[in-house]
N, C-alpha and C. Protein backbone atom coordinates (compact mmCIF):
# COMPACT_ATOMS: atom_id res chain seq x y z
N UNK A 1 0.86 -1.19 0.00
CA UNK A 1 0.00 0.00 0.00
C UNK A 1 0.90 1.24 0.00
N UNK A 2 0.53 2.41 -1.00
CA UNK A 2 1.41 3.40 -1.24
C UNK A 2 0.71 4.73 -0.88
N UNK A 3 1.00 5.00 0.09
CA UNK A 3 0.36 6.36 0.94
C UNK A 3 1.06 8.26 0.35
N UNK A 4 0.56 8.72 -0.53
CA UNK A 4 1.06 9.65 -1.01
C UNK A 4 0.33 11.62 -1.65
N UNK A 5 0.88 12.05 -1.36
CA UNK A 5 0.32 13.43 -1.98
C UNK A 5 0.18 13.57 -3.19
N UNK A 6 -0.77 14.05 -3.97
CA UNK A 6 -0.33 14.23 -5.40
C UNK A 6 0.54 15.16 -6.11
N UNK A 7 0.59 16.35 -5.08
CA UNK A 7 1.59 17.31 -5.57
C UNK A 7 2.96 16.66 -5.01
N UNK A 8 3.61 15.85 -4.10
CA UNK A 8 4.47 15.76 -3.90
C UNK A 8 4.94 14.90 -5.11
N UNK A 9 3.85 13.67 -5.23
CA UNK A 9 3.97 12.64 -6.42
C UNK A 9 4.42 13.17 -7.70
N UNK A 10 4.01 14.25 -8.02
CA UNK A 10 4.49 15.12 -9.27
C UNK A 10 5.90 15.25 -9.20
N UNK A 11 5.98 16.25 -8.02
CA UNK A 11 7.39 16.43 -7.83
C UNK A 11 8.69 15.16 -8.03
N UNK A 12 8.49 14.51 -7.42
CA UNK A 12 8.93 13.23 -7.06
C UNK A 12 9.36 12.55 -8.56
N UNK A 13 8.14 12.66 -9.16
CA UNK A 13 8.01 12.05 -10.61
C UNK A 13 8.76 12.73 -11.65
N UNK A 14 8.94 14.14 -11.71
CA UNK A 14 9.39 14.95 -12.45
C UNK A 14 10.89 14.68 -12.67
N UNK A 15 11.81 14.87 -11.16
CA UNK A 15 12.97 14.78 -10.66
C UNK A 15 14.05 13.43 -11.06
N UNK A 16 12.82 12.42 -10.99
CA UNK A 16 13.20 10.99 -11.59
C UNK A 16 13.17 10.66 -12.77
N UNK A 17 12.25 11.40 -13.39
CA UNK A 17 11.94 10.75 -14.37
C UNK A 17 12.10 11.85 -15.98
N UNK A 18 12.63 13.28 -15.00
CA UNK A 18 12.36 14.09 -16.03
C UNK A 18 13.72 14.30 -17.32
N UNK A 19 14.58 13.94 -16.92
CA UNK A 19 15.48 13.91 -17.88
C UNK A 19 15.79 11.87 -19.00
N UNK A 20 15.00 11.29 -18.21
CA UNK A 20 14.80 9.71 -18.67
C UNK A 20 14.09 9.69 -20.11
N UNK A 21 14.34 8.59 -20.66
CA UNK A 21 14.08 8.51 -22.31
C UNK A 21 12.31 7.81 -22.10
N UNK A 22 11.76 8.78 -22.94
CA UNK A 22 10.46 7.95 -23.00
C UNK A 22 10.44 5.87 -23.19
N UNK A 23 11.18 5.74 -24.34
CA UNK A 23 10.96 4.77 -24.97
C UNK A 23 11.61 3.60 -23.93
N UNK A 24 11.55 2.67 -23.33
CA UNK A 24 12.15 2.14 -22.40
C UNK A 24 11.76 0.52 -22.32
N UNK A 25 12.53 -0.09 -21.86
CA UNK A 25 12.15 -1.31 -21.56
C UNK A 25 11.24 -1.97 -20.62
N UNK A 26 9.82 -2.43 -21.70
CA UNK A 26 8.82 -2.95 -20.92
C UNK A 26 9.01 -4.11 -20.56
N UNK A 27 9.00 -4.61 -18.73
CA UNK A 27 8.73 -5.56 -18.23
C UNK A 27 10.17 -6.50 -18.27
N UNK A 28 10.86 -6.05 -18.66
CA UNK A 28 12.21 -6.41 -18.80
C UNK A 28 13.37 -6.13 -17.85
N UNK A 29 14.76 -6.67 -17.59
CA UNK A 29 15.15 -6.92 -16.85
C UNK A 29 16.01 -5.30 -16.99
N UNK A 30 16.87 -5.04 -16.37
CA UNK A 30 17.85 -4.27 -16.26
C UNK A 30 18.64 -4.10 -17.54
N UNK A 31 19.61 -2.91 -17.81
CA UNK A 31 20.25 -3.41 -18.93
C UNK A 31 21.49 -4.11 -19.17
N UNK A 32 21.65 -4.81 -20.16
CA UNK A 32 22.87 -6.19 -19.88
C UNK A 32 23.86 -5.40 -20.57
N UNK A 33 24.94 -5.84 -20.65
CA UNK A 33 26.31 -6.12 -21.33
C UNK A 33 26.24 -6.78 -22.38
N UNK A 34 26.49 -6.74 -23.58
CA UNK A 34 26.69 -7.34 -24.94
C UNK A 34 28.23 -7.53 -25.65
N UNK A 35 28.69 -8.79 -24.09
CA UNK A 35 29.97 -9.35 -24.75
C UNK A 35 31.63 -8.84 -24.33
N UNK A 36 32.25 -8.52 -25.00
CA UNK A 36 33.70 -8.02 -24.36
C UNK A 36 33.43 -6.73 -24.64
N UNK A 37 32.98 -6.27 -25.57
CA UNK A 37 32.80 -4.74 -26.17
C UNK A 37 32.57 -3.93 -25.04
N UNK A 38 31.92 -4.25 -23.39
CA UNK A 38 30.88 -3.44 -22.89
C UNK A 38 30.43 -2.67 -23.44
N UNK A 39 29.91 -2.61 -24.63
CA UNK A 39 28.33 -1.51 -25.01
C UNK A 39 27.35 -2.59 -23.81
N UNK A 40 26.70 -1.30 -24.04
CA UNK A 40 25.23 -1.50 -23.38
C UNK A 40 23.88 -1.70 -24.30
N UNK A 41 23.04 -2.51 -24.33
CA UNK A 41 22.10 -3.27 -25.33
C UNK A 41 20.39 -2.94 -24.32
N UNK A 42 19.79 -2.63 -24.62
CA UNK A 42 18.00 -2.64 -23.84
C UNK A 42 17.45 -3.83 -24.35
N UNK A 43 16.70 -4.83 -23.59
CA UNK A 43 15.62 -5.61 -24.03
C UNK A 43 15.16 -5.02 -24.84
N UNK A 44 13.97 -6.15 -25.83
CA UNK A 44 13.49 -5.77 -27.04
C UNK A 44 12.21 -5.19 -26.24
N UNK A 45 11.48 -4.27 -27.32
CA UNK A 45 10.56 -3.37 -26.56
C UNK A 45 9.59 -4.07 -27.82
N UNK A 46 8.47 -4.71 -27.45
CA UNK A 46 7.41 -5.61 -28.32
C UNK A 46 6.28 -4.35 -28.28
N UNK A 47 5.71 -3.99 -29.27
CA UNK A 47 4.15 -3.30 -29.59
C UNK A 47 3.63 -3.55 -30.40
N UNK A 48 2.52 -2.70 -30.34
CA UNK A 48 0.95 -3.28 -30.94
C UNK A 48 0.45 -1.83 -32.11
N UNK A 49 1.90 -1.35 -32.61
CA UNK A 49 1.33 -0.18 -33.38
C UNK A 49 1.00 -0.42 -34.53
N UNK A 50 1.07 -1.43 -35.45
CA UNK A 50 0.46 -2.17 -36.27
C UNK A 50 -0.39 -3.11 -36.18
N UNK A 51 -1.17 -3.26 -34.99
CA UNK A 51 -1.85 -4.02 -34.64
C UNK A 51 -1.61 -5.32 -34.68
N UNK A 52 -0.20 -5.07 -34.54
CA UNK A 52 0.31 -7.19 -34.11
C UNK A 52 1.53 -7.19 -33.44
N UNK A 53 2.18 -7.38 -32.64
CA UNK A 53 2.72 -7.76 -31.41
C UNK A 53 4.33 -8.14 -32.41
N UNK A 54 5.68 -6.60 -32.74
CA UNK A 54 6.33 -6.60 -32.85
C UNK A 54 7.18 -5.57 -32.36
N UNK A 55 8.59 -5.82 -32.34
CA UNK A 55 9.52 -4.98 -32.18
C UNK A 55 9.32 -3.72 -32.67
N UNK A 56 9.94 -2.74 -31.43
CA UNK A 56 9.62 -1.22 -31.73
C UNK A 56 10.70 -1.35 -32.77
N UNK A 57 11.86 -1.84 -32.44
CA UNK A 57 13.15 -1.15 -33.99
C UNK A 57 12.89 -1.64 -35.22
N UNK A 58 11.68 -2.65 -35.08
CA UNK A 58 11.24 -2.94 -36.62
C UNK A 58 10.34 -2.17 -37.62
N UNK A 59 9.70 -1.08 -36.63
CA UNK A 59 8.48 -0.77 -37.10
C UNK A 59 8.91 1.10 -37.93
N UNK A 60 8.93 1.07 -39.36
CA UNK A 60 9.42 2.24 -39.56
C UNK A 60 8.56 3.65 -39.83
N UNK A 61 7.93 3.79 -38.41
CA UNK A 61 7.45 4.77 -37.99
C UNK A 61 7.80 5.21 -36.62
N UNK A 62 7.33 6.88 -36.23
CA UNK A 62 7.67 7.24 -35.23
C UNK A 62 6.90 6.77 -33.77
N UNK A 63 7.14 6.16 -33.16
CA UNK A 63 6.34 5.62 -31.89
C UNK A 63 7.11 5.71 -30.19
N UNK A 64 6.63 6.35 -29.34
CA UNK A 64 6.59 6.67 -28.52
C UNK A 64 6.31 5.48 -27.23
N UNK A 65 6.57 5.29 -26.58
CA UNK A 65 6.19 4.14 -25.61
C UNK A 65 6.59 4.90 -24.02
N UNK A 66 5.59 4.16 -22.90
CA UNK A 66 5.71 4.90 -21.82
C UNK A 66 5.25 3.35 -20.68
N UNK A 67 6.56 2.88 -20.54
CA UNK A 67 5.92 1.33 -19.67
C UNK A 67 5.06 1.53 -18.56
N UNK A 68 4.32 0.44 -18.33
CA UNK A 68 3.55 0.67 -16.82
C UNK A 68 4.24 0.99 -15.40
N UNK A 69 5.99 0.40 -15.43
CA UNK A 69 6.83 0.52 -14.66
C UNK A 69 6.82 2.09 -14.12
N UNK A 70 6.98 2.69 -15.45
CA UNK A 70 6.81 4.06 -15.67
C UNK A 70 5.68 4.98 -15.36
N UNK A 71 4.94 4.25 -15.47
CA UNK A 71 3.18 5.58 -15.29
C UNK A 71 3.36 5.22 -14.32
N UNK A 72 3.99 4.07 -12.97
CA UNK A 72 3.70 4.03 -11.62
C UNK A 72 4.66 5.04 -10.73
N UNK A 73 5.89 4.65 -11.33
CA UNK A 73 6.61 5.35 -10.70
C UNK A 73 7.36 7.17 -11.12
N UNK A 74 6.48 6.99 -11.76
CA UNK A 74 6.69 8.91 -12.46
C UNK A 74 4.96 9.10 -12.13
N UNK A 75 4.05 8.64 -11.10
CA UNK A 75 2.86 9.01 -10.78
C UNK A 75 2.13 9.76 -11.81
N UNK A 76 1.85 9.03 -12.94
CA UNK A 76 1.67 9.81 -14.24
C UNK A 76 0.05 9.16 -14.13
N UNK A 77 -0.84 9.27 -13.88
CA UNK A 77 -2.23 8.91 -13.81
C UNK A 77 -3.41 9.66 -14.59
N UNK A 78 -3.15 10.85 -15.43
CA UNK A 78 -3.85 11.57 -16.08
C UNK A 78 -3.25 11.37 -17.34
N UNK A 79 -4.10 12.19 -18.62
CA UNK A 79 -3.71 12.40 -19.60
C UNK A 79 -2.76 13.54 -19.60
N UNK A 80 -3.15 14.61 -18.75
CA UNK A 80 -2.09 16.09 -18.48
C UNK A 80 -0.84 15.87 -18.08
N UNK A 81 -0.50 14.81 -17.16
CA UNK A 81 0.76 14.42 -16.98
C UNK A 81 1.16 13.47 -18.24
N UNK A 82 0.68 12.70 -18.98
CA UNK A 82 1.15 11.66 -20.35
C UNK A 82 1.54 12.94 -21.16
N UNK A 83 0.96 14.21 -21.21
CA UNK A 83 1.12 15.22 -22.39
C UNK A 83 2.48 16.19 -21.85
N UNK A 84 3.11 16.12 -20.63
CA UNK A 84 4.60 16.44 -20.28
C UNK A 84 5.43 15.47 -20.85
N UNK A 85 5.47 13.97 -20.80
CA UNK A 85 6.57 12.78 -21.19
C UNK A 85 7.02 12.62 -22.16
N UNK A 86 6.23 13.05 -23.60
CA UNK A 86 6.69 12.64 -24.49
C UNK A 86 6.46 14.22 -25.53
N UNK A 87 7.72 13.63 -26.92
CA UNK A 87 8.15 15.38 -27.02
C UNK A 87 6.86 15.02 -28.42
N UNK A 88 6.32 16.66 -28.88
CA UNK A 88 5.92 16.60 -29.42
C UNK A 88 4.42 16.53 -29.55
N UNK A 89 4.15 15.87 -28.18
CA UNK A 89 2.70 15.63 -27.81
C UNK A 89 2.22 16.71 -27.04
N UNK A 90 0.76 17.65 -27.43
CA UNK A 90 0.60 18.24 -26.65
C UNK A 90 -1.04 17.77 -26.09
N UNK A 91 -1.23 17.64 -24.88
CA UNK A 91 -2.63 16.65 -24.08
C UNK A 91 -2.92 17.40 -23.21
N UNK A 92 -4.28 17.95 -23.13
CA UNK A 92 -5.04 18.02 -21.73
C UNK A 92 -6.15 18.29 -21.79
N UNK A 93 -6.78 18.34 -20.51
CA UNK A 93 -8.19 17.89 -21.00
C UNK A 93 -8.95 19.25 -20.46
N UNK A 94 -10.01 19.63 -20.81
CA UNK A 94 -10.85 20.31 -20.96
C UNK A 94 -12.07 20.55 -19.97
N UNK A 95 -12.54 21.45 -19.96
CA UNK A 95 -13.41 21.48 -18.66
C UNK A 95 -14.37 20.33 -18.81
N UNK A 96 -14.96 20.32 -20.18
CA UNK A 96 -16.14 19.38 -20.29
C UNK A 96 -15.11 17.57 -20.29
N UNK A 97 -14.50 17.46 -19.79
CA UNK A 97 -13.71 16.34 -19.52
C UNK A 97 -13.01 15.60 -21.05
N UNK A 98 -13.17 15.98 -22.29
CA UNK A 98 -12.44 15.55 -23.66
C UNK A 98 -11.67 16.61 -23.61
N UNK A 99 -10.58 15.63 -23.92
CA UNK A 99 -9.04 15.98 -24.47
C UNK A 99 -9.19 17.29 -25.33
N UNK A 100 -8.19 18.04 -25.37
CA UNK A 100 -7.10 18.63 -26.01
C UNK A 100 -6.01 18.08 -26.73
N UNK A 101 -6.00 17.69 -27.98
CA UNK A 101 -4.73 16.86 -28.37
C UNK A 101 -4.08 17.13 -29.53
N UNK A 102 -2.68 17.60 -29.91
CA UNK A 102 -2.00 17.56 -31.07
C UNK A 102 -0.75 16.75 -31.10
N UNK A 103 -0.49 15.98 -32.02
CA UNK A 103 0.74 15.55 -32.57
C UNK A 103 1.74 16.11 -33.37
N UNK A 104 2.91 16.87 -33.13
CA UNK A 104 3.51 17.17 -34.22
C UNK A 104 2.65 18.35 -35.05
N UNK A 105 1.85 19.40 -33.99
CA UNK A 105 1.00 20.44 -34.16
C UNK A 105 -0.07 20.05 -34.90
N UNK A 106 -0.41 18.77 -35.47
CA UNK A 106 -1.72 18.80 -36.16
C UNK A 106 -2.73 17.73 -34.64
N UNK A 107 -3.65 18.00 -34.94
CA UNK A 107 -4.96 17.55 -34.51
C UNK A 107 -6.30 18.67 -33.96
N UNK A 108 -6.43 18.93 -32.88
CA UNK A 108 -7.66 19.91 -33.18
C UNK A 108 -7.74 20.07 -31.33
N UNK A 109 -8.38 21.35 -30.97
CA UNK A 109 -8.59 21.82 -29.87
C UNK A 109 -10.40 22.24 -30.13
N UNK A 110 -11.28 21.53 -30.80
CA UNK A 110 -12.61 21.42 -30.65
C UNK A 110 -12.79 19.93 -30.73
N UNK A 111 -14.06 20.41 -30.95
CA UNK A 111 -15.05 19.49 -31.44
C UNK A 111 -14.77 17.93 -32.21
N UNK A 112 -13.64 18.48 -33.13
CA UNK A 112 -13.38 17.21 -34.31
C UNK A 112 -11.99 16.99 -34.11
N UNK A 113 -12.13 15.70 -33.94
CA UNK A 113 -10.66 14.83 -33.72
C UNK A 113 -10.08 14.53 -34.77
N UNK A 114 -8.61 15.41 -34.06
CA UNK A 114 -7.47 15.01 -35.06
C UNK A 114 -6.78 13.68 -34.59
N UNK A 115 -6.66 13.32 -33.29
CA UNK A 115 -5.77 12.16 -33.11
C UNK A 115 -6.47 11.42 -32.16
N UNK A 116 -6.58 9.91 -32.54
CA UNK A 116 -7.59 8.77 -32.18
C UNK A 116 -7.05 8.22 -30.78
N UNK A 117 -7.95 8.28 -29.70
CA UNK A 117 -7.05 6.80 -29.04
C UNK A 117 -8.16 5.89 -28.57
N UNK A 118 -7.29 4.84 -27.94
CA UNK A 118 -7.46 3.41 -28.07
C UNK A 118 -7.34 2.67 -26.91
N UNK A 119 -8.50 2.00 -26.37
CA UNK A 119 -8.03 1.03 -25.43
C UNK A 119 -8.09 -0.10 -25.54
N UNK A 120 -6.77 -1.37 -25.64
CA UNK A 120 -6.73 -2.32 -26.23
C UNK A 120 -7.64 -2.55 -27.50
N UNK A 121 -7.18 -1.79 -28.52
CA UNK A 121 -7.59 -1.62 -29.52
C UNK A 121 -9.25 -1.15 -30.31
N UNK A 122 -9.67 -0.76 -28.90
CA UNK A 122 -11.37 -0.20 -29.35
C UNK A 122 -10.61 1.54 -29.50
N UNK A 123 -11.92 1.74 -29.89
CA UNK A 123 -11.47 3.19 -30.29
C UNK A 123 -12.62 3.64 -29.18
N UNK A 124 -12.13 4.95 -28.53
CA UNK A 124 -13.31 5.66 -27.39
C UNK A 124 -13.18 6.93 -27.91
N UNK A 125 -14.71 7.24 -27.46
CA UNK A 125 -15.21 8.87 -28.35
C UNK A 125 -14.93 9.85 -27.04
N UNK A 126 -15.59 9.42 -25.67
CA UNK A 126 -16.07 9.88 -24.81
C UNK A 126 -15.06 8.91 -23.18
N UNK A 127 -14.65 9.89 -22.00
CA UNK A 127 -13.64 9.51 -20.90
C UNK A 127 -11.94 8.98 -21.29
N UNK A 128 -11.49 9.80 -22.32
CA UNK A 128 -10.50 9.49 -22.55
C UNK A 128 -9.13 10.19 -21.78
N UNK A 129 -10.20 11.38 -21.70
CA UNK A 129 -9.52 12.43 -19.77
C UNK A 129 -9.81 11.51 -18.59
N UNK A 130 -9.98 10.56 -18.25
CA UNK A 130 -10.64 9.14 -17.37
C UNK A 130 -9.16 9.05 -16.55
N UNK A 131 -8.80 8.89 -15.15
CA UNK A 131 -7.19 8.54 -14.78
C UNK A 131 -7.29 7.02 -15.28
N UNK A 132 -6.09 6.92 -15.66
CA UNK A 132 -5.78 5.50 -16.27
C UNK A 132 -6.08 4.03 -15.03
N UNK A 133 -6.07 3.23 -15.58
CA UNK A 133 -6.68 2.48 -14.69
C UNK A 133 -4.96 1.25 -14.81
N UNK A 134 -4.95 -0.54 -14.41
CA UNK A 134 -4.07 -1.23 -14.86
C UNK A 134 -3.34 -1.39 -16.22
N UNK A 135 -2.34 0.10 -16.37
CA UNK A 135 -1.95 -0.21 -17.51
C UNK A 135 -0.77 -0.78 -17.42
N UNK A 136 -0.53 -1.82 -18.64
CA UNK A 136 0.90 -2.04 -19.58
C UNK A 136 2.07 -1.51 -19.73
N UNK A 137 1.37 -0.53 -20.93
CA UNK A 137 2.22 0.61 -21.06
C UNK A 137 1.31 1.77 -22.13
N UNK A 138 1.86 2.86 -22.79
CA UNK A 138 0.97 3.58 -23.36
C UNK A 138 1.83 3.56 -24.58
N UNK A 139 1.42 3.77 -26.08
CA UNK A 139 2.06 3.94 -27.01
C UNK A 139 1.57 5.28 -27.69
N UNK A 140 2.29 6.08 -28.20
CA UNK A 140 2.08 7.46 -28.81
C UNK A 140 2.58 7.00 -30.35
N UNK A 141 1.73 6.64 -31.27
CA UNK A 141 1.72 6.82 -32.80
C UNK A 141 1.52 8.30 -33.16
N UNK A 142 3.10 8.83 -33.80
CA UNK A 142 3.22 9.41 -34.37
C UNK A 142 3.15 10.20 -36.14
N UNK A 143 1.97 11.23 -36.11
CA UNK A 143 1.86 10.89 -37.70
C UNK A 143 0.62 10.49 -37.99
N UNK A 144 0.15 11.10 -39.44
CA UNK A 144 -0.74 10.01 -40.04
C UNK A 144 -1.22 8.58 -39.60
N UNK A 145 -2.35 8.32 -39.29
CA UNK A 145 -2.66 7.05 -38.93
C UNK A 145 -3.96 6.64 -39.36
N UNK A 146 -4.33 7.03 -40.67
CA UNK A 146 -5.41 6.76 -41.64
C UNK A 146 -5.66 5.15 -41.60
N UNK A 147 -4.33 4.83 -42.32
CA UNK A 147 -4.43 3.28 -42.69
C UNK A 147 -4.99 2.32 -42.11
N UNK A 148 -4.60 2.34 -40.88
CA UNK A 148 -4.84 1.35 -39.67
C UNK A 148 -6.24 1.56 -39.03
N UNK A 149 -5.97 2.80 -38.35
CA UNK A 149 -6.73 3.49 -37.91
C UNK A 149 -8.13 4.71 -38.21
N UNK A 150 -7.90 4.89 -39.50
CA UNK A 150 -8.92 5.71 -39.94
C UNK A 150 -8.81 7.29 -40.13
N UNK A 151 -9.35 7.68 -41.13
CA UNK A 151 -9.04 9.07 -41.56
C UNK A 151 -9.04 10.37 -40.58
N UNK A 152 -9.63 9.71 -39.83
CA UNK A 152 -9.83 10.95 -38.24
C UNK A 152 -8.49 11.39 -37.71
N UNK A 153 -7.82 9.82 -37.39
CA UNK A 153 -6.35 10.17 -37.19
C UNK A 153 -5.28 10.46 -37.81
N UNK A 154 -5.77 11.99 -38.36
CA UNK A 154 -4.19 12.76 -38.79
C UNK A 154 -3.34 12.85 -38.49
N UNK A 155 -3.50 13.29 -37.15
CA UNK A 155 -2.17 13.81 -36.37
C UNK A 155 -1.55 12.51 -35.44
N UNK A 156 -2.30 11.49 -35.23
CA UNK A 156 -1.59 10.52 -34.95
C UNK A 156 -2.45 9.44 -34.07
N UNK A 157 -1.70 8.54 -33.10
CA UNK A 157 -3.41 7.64 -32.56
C UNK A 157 -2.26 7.79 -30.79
N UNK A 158 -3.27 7.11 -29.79
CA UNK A 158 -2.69 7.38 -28.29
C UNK A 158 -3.32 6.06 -27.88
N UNK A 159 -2.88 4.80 -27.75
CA UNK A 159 -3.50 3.73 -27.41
C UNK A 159 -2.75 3.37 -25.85
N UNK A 160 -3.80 3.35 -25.09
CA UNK A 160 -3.43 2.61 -23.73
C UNK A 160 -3.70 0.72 -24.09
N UNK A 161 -2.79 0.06 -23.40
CA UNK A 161 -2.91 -1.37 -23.48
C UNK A 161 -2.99 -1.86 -22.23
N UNK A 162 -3.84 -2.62 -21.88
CA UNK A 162 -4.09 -3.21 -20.45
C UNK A 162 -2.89 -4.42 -20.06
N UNK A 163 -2.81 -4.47 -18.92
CA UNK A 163 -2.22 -5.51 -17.91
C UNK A 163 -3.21 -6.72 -18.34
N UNK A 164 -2.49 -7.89 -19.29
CA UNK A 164 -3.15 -9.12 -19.41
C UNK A 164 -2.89 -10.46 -18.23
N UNK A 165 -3.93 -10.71 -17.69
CA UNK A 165 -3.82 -11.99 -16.91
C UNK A 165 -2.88 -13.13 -16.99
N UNK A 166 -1.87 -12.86 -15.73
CA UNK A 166 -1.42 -13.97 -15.44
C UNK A 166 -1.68 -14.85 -14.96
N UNK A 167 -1.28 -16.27 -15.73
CA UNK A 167 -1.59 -17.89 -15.55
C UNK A 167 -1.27 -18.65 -14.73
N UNK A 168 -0.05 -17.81 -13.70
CA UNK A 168 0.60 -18.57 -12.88
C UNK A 168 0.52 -17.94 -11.39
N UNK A 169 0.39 -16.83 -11.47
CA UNK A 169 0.27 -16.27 -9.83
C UNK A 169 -0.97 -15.73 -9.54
N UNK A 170 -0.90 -15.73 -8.31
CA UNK A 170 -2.52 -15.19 -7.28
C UNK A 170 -1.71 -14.03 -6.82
N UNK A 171 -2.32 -13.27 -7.10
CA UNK A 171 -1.40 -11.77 -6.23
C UNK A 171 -2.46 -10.46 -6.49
N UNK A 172 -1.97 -9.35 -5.86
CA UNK A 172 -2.91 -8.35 -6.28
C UNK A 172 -1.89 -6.91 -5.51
N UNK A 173 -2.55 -5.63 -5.95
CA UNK A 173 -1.90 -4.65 -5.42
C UNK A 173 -3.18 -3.41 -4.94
N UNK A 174 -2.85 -2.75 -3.78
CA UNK A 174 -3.89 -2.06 -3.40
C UNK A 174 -3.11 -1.13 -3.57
N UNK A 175 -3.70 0.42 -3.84
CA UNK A 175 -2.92 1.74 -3.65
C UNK A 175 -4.10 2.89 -3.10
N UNK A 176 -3.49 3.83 -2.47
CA UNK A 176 -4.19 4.90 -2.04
C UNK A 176 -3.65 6.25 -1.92
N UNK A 177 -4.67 7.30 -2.85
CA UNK A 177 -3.92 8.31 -2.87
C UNK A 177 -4.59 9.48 -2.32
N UNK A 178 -4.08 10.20 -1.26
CA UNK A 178 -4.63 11.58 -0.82
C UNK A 178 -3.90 13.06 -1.20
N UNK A 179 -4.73 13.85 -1.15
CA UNK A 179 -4.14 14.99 -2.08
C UNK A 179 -4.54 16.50 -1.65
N UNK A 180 -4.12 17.55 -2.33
CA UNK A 180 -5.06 18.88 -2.07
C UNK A 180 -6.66 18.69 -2.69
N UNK A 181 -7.07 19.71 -2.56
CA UNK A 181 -8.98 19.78 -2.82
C UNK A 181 -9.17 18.75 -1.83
N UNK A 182 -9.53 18.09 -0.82
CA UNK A 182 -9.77 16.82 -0.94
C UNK A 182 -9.68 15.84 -1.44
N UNK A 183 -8.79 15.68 -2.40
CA UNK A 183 -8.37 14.57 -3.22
C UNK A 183 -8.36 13.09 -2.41
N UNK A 184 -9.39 12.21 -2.78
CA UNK A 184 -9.05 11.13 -2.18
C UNK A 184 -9.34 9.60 -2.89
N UNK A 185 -8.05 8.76 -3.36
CA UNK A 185 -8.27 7.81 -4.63
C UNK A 185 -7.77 6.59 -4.58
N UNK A 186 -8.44 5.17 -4.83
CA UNK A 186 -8.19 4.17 -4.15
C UNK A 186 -7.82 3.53 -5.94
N UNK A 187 -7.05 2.58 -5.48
CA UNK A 187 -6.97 1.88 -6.81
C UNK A 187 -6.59 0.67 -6.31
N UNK A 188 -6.84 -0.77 -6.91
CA UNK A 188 -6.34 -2.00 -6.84
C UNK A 188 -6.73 -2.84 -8.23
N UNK A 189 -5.70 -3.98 -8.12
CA UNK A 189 -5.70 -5.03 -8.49
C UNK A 189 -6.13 -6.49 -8.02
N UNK A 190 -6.43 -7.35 -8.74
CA UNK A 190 -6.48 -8.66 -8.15
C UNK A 190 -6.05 -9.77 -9.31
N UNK A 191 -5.65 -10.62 -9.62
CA UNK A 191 -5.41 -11.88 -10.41
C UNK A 191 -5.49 -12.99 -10.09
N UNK A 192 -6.45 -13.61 -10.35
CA UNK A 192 -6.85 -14.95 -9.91
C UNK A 192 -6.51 -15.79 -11.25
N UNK A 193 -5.39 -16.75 -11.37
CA UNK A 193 -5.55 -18.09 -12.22
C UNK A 193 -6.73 -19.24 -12.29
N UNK A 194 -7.15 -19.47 -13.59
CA UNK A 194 -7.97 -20.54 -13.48
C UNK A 194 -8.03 -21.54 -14.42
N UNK A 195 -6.97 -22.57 -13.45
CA UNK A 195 -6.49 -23.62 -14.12
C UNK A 195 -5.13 -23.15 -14.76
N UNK A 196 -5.15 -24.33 -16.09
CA UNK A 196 -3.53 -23.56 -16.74
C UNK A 196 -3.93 -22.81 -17.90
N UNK A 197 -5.08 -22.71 -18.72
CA UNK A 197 -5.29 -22.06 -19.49
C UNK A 197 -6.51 -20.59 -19.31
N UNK A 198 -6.95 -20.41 -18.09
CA UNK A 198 -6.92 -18.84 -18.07
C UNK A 198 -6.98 -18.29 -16.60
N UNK A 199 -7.49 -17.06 -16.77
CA UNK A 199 -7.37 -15.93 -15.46
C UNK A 199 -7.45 -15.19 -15.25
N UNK A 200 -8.16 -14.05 -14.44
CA UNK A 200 -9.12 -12.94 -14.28
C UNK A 200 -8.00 -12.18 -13.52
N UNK A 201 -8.25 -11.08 -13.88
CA UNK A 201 -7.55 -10.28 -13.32
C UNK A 201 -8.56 -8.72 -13.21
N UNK A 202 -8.78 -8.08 -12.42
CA UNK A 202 -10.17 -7.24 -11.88
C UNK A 202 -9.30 -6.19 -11.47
């Protein structure tokens, strides 16, 4: 259980995290050694910006990645904090609770969307200013994203990917956050296995 302020959490988050490379290694170990050379090598970073489960250095477009490691420990829980992390992106949300969003200066500050996002691959019109809930990691498609995605997304697409159920452990995580205004915000996990072929995770 993680007992914390939100303005301190900012702070905290900024300091750590503010000079660190967006793009980073999801779920992966530390970084290794590659041999007598000592260079330094990152795990492979796997996404879903083509909608199939490959390497970021394969994919020859601009893409952005922000691990779950990361939205926890840079206390990044809004879209207003996702729209500080990465360059280029500008995010926040609006009184009536929809985004503000440009990529690379195109997308739109009304009514009509320039840049799409996505949760595990649905597209949402409406709570996309929502604090993030068990994520993955977040990917920022940079650019045109007609093809895939549809003519709406000019300026580019913002897909959150969920935490998929593990097969092998029972575990869970509670968090709690208090703040100025009264700020007061509970979040958890749970994962239950069932059997060897599936498992809920809530």
């Amino acid at each position: 259980m993680s007992i914390s302020a939100h303005s301190i959490a900012r702070i905290i988050g900024s300091a750590l995290f503010g000079a660190a490379a967006v793009v980073s290694s999801l779920g992966a170990g530390p970084i290794q050694a590659a041999g007598d050379e000592g260079t330094e090598v990152l795990e492979e970073i796997i996404v879903t910006a083509r909608k199939r489960d490959e390497s970021l250095q394969e994919i020859p477009e601009s893409v952005s990645v922000i691990s779950g490691f990361e939205l926890e420990q840079g206390a990044i829980t809004h879209i207003n904090d996702l729209g500080l992390k990465v360059t280029n992106l500008n995010l926040s949300s609006r009184a009536d609770g929809n985004p503000n969003v440009t990529i690379r200066g195109v997308g739109s500050f009304g009514n009509t969307q320039g840049v799409g996002f996505y949760v595990d691959g649905a597209q949402i019109f409406v709570d996309a200013s929502a604090e993030f809930g068990d994520m993955e990691r977040v990917e920022v498609l940079k650019g045109p994203q007609g093809t895939l995605y549809g003519g709406n997304n000019i300026g580019g697409a913002v897909k959150f990917v969920s935490r998929r159920p593990d097969l092998e452990t029972v575990g869970g995580n509670l968090q709690f956050e208090g703040g100025d205004q009264s700020t007061v915000n509970f979040q958890g996990t749970l994962n239950v296995p069932l059997g060897t072929r599936a498992a809920v995770r809530l």
